[in-house]
Protein backbone atom coordinates (compact mmCIF):
# COMPACT_ATOMS: atom_id res chain seq x y z
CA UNK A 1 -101.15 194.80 -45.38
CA UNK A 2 -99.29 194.51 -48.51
CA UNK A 3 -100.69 197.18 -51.40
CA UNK A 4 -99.29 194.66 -54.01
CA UNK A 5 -101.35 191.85 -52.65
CA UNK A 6 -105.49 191.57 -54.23
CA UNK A 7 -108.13 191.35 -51.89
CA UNK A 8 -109.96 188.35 -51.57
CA UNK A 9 -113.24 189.03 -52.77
CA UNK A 10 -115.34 186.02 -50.81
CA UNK A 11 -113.48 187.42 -47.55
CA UNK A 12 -114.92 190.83 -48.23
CA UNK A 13 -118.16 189.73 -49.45
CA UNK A 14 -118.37 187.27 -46.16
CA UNK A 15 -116.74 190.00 -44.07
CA UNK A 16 -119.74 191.75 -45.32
CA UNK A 17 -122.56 189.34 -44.25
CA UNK A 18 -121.15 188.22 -40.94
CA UNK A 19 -120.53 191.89 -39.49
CA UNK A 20 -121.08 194.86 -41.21
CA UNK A 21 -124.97 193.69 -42.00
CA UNK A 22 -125.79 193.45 -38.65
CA UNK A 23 -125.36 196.56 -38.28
CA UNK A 24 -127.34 197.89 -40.95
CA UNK A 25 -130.08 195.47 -40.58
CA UNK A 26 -130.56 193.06 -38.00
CA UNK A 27 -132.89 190.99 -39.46
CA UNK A 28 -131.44 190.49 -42.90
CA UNK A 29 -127.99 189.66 -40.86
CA UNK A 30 -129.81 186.81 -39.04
CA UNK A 31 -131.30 185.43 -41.99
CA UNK A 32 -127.93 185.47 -44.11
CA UNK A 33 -126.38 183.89 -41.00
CA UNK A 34 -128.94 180.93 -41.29
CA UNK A 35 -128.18 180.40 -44.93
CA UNK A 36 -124.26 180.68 -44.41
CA UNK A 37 -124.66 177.92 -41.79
CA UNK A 38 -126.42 176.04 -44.05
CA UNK A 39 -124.35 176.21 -46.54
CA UNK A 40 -121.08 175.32 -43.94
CA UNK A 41 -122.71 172.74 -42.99
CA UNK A 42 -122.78 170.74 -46.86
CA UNK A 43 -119.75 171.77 -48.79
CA UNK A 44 -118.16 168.80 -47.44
CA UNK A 45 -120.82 166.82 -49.54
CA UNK A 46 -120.36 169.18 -52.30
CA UNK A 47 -117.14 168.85 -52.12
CA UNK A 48 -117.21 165.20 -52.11
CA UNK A 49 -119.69 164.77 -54.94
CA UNK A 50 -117.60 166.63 -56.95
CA UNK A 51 -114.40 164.65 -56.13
CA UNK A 52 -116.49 161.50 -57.11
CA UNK A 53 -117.87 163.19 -60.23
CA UNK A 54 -113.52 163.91 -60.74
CA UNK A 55 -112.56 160.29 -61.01
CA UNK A 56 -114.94 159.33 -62.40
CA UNK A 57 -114.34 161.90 -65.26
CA UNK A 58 -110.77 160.56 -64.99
CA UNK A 59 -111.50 156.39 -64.91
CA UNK A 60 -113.66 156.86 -67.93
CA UNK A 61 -116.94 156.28 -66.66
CA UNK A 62 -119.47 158.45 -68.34
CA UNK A 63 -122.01 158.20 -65.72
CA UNK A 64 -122.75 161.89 -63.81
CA UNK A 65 -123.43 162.31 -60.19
CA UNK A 66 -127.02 163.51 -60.99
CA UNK A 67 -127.86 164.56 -57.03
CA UNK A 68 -126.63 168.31 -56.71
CA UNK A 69 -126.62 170.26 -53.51
C-alpha cells in the first residue's frame, strides 16, 4: 500500500460495518447489514433524482424534485 496515498474513509467506515462488527456484536452487524442493503438497493434512484434535479438546475427550470429518498 502506498504511505503517500489517504485512506478512503467510507471504505473503512464500510469495512467496519460489514466485518469487523460482526464480530463484536452479532446482532448490531445484522441489523447494519439490513440497512446497507437497503440503502444499495435505492442510490440508483437517488442518484437519478439528483441527475434530474441537475438539468433541470441547468435548463432553467426552477421547479425542485420535492420526493427525497
Amino acid at each position: 500500500m502506498d504511505p503517500m496515498k489517504p485512506i478512503s474513509l467510507m471504505t473503512t467506515i464500510h469495512k467496519d460495518v460489514t466485518e469487523r462488527l460482526v464480530k463484536i456484536n452479532p446482532n448490531l452487524a445484522n441489523q447494519a447489514k439490513a440497512v446497507l442493503e437497503i440503502n444499495k438497493s435505492e442510490r440508483h434512484i437517488r442518484g437519478g433524482l439528483a441527475t434530474k434535479e441537475k438539468y433541470m438546475t441547468i435548463s432553467g427550470t426552477n421547479t425542485r424534485v420535492t420526493k427525497r429518498y
